[in-house]
N, C-alpha and C. Protein backbone atom coordinates (compact mmCIF):
# COMPACT_ATOMS: atom_id res chain seq x y z
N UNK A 1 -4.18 -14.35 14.67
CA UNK A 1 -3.80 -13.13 13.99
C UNK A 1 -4.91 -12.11 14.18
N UNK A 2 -4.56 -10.97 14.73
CA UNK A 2 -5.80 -9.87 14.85
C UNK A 2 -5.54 -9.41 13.47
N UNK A 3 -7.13 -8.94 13.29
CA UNK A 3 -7.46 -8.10 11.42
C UNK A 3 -6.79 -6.93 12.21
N UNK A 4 -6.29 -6.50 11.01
CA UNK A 4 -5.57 -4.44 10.74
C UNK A 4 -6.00 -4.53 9.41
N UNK A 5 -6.58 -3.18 10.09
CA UNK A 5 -7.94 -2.66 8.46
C UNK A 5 -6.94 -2.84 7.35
N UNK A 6 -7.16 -2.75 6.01
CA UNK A 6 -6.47 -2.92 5.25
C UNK A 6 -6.42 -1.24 5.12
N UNK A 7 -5.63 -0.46 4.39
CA UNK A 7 -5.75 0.70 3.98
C UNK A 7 -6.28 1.27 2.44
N UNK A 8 -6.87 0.13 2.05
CA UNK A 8 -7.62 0.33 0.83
C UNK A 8 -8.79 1.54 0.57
N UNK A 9 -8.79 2.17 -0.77
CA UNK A 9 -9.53 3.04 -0.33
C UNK A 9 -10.50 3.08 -1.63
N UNK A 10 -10.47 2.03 -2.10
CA UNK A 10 -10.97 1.20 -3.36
C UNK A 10 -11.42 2.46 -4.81
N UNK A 11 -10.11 3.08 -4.66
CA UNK A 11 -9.40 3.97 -5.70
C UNK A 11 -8.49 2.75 -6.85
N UNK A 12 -8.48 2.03 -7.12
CA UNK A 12 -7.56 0.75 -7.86
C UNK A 12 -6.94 1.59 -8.89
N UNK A 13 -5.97 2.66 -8.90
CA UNK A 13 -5.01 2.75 -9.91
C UNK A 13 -3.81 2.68 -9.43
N UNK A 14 -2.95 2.45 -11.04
CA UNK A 14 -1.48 2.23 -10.69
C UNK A 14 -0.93 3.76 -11.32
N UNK A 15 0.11 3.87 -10.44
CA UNK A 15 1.09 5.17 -10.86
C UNK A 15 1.66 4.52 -11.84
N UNK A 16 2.16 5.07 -13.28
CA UNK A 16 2.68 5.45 -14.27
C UNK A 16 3.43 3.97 -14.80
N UNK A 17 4.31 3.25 -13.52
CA UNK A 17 5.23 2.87 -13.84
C UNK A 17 4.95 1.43 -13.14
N UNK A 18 3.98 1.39 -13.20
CA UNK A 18 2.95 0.19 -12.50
C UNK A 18 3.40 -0.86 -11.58
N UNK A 19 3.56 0.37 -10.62
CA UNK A 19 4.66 -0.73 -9.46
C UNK A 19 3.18 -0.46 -7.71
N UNK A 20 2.72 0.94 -7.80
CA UNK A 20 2.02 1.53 -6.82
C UNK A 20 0.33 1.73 -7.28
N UNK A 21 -0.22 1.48 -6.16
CA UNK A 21 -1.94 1.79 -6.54
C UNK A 21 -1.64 3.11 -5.71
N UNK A 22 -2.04 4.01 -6.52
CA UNK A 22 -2.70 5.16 -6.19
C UNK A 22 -3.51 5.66 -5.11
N UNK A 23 -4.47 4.73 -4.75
CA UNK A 23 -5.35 4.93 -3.61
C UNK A 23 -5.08 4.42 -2.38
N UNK A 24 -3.52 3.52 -2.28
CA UNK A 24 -3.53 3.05 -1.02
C UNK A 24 -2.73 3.03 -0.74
N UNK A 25 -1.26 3.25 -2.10
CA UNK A 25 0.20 3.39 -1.83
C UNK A 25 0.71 1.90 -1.64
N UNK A 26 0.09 1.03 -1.43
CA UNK A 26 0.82 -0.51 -1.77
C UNK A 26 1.48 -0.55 -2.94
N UNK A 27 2.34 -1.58 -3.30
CA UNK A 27 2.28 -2.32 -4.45
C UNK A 27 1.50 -3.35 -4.62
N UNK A 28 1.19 -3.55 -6.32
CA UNK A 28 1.02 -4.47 -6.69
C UNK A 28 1.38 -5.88 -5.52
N UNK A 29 2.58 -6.61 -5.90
CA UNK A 29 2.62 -7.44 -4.45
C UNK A 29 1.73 -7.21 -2.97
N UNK A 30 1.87 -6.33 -2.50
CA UNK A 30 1.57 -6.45 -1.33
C UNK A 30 -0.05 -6.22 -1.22
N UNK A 31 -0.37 -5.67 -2.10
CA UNK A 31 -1.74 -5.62 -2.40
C UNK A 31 -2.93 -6.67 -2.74
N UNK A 32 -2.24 -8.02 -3.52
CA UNK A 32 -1.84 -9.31 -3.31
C UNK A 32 -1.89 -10.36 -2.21
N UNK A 33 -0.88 -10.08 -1.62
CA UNK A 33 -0.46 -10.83 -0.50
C UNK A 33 -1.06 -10.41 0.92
N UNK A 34 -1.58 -9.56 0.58
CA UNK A 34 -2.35 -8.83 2.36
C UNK A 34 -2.91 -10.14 3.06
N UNK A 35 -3.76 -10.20 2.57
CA UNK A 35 -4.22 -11.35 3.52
C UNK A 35 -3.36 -12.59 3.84
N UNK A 36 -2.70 -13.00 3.68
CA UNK A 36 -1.32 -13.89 3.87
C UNK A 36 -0.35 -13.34 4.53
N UNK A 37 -0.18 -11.73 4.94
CA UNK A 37 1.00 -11.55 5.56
C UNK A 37 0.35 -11.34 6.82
N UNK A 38 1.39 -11.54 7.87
CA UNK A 38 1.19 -11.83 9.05
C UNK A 38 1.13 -10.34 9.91
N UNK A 39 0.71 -9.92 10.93
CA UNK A 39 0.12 -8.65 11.68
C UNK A 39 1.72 -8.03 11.45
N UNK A 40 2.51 -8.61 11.64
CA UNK A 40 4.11 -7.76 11.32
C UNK A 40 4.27 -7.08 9.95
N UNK A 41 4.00 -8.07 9.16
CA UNK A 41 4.19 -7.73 7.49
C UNK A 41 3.69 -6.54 8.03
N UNK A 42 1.75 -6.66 7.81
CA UNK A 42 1.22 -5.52 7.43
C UNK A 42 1.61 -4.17 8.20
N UNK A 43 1.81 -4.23 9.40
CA UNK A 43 2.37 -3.14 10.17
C UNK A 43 3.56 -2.28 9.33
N UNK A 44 4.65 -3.56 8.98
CA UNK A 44 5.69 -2.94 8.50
C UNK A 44 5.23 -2.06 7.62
N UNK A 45 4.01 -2.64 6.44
CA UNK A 45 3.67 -2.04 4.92
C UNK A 45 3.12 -0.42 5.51
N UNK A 46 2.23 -0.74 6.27
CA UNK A 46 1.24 0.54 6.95
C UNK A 46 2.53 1.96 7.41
N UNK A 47 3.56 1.23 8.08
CA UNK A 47 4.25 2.27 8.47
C UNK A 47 4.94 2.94 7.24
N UNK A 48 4.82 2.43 5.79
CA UNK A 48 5.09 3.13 5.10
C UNK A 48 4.88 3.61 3.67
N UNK A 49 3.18 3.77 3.77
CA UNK A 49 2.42 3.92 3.52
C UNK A 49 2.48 5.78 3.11
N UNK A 50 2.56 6.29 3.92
CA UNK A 50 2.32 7.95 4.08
C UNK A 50 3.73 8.34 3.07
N UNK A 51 4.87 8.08 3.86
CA UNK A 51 6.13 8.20 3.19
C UNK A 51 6.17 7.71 1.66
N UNK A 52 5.33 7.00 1.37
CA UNK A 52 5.31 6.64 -0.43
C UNK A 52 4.40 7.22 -0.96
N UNK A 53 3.39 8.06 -0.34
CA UNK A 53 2.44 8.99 -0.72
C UNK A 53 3.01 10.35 -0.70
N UNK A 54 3.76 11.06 -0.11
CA UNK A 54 4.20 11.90 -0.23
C UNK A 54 5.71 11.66 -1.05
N UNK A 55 5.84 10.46 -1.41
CA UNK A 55 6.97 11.04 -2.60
C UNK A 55 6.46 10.61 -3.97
N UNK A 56 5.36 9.79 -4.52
CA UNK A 56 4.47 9.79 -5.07
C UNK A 56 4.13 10.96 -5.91
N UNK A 57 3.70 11.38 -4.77
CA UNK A 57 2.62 12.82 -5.11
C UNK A 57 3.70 14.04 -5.11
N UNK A 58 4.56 14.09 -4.63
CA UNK A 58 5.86 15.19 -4.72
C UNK A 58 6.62 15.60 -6.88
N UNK A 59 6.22 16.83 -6.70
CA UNK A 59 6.38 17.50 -8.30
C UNK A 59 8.03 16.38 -8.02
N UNK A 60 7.90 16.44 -9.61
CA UNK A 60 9.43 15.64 -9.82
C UNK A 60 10.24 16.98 -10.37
């Protein structure tokens, strides 16, 4: 398994509804499980990463 940086940005909060860390856009789970998921998992998580930061951070 090749390492892929984690995207941690060792900001550790959860949004509101305590499903997302704040600083890296994971969940809880996957935030967890990183090291156990396989170069696919994390790819998958990474690719959507940005897209949960910008609806996150988007005025409601």
């Amino acid at each position: 398994m090749s390492e892929i940086q984690t995207p941690c940005k060792q900001v550790c909060l959860l949004d509101l509804q305590g499903e997302y860390c704040m600083g890296c856009y994971r969940t809880r789970q996957e935030v967890g499980d990183w090291m156990r998921m396989s170069d696919d998992e994390r790819s998958a998580v990474m690719g959507q990463l940005d897209a949960r930061k910008e609806r996150l951070n988007s005025p409601k």
